[in-house]
N, C-alpha and C. Protein backbone atom coordinates (compact mmCIF):
# COMPACT_ATOMS: atom_id res chain seq x y z
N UNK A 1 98.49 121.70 123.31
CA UNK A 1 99.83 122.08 122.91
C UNK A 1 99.76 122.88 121.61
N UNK A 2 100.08 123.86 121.52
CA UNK A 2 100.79 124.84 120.57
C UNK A 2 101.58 124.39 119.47
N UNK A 3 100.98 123.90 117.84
CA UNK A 3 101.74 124.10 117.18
C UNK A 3 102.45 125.41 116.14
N UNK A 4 103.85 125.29 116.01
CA UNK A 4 104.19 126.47 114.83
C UNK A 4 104.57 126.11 113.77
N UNK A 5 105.01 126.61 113.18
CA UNK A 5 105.97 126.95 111.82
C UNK A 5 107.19 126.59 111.68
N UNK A 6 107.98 125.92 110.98
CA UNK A 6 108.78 125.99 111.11
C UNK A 6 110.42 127.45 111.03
N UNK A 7 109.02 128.26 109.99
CA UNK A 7 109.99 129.74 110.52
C UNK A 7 109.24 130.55 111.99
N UNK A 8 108.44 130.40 112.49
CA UNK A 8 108.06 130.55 113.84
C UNK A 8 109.19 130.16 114.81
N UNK A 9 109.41 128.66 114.70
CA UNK A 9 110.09 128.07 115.55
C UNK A 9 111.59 129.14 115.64
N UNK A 10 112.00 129.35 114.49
CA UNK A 10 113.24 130.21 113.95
C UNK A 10 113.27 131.77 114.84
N UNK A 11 111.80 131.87 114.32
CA UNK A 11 112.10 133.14 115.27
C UNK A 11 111.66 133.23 116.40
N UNK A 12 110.93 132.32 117.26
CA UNK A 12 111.24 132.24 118.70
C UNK A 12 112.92 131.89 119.09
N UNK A 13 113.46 131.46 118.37
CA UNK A 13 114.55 130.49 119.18
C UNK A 13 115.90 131.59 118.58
N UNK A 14 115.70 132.16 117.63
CA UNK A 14 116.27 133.60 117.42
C UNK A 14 116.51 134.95 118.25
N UNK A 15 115.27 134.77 118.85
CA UNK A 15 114.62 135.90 120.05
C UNK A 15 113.99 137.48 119.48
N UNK A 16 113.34 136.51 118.33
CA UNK A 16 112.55 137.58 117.43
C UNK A 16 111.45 137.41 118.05
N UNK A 17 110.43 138.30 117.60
CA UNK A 17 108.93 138.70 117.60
C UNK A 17 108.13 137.73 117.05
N UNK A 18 107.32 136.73 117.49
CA UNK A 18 107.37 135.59 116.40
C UNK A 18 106.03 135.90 115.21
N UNK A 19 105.96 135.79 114.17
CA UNK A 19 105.12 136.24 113.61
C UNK A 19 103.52 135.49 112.93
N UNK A 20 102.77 136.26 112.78
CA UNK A 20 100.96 135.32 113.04
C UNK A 20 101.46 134.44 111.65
N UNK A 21 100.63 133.08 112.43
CA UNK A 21 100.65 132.00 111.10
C UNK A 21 98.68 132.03 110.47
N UNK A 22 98.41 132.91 109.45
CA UNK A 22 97.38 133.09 109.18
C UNK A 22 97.16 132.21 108.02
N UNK A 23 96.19 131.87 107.81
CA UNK A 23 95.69 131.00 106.34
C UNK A 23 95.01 132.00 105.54
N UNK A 24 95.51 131.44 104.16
CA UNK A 24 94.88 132.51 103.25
C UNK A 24 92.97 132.11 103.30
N UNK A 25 92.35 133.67 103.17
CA UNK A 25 90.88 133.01 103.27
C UNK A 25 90.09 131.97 102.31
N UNK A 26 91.02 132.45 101.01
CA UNK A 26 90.07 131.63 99.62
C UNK A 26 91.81 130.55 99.38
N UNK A 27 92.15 129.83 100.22
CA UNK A 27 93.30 128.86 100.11
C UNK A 27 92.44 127.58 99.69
N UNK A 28 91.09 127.36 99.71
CA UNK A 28 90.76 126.17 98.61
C UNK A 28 90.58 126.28 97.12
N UNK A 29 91.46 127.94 96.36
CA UNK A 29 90.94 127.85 95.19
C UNK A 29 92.09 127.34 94.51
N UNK A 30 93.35 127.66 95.87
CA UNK A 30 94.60 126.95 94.77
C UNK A 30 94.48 125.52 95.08
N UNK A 31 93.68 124.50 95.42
CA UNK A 31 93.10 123.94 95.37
C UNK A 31 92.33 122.86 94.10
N UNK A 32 91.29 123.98 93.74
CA UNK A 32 90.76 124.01 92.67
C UNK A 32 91.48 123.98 91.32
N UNK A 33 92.40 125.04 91.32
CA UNK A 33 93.71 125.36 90.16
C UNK A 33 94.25 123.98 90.22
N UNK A 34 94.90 123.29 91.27
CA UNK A 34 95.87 122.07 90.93
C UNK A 34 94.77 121.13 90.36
N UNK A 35 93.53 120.90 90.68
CA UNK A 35 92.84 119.82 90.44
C UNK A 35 92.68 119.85 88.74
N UNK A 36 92.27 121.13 88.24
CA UNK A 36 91.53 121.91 86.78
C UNK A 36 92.90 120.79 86.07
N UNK A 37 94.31 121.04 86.46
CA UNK A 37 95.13 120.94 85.66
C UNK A 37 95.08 118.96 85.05
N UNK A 38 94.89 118.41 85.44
CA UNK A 38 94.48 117.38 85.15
C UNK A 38 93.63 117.25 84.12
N UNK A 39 92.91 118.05 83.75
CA UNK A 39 92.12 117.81 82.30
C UNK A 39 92.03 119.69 81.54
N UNK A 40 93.12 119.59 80.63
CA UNK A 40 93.31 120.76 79.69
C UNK A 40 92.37 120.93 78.66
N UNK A 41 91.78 119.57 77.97
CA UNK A 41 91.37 119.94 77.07
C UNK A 41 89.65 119.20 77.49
N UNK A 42 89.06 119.51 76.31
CA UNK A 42 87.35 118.83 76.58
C UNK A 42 87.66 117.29 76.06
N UNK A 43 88.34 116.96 75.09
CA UNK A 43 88.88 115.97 74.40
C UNK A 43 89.30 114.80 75.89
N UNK A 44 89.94 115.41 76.66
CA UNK A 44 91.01 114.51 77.81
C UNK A 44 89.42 114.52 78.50
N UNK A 45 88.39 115.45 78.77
CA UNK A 45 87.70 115.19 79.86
C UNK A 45 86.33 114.47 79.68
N UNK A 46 86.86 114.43 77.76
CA UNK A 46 85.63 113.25 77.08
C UNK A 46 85.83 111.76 77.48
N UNK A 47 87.09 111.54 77.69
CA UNK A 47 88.12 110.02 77.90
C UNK A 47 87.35 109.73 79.49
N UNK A 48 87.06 110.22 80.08
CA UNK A 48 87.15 110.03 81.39
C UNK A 48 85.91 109.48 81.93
N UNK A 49 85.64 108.27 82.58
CA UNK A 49 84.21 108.26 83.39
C UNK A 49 83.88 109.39 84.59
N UNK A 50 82.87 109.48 84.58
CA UNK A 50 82.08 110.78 85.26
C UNK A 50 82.35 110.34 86.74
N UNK A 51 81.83 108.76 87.00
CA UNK A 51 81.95 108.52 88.60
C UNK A 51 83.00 108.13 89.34
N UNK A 52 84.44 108.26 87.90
CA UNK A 52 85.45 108.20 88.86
C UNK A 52 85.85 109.55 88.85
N UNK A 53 85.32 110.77 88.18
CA UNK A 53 86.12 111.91 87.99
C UNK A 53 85.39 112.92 89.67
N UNK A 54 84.10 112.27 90.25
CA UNK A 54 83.06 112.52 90.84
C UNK A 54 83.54 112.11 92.38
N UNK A 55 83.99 110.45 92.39
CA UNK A 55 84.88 109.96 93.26
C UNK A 55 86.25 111.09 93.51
N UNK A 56 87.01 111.37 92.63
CA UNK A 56 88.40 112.03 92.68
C UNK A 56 87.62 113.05 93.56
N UNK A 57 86.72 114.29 92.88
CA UNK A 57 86.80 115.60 93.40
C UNK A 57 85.94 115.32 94.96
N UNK A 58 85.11 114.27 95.20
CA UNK A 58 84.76 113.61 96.79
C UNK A 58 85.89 113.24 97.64
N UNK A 59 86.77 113.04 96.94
CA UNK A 59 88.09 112.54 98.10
C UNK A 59 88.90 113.89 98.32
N UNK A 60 89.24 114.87 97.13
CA UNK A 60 89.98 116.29 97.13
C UNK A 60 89.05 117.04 98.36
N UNK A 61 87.54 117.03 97.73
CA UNK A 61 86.96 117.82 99.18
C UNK A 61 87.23 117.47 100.55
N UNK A 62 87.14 116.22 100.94
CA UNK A 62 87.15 115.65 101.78
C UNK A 62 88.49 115.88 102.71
N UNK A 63 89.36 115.72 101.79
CA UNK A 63 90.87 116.10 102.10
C UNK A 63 91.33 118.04 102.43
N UNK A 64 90.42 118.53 101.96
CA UNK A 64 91.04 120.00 102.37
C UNK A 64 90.62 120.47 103.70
């Protein structure tokens, strides 16, 4: 079974042209960007243990 979009769905049921649902190619760097934001400074990423910061980015990969 065929899933879409929810503006796909719009424009099949419109009786438009329906248009390609493409993924961006480098869509794991915004990714990367949301993760970075979690530690701004070297100070915040001194606070932190390594094997839970190691754990976090193993579960983010895992998840994309």
């Amino acid at each position: 079974m065929e899933q879409f979009t929810a503006k796909q769905w719009a424009e099949i049921e419109g009786g438009h042209t329906m248009s390609e649902s493409k993924e961006p190619q480098f869509g794991f760097l915004n990714d990367i960007n949301e993760a970075s934001k979690m530690y701004r400074t070297r100070q915040q990423l001194d606070t932190v243990d390594i094997r839970d910061t190691l754990n976090f980015a193993f579960v983010n990969l895992l998840d994309s």
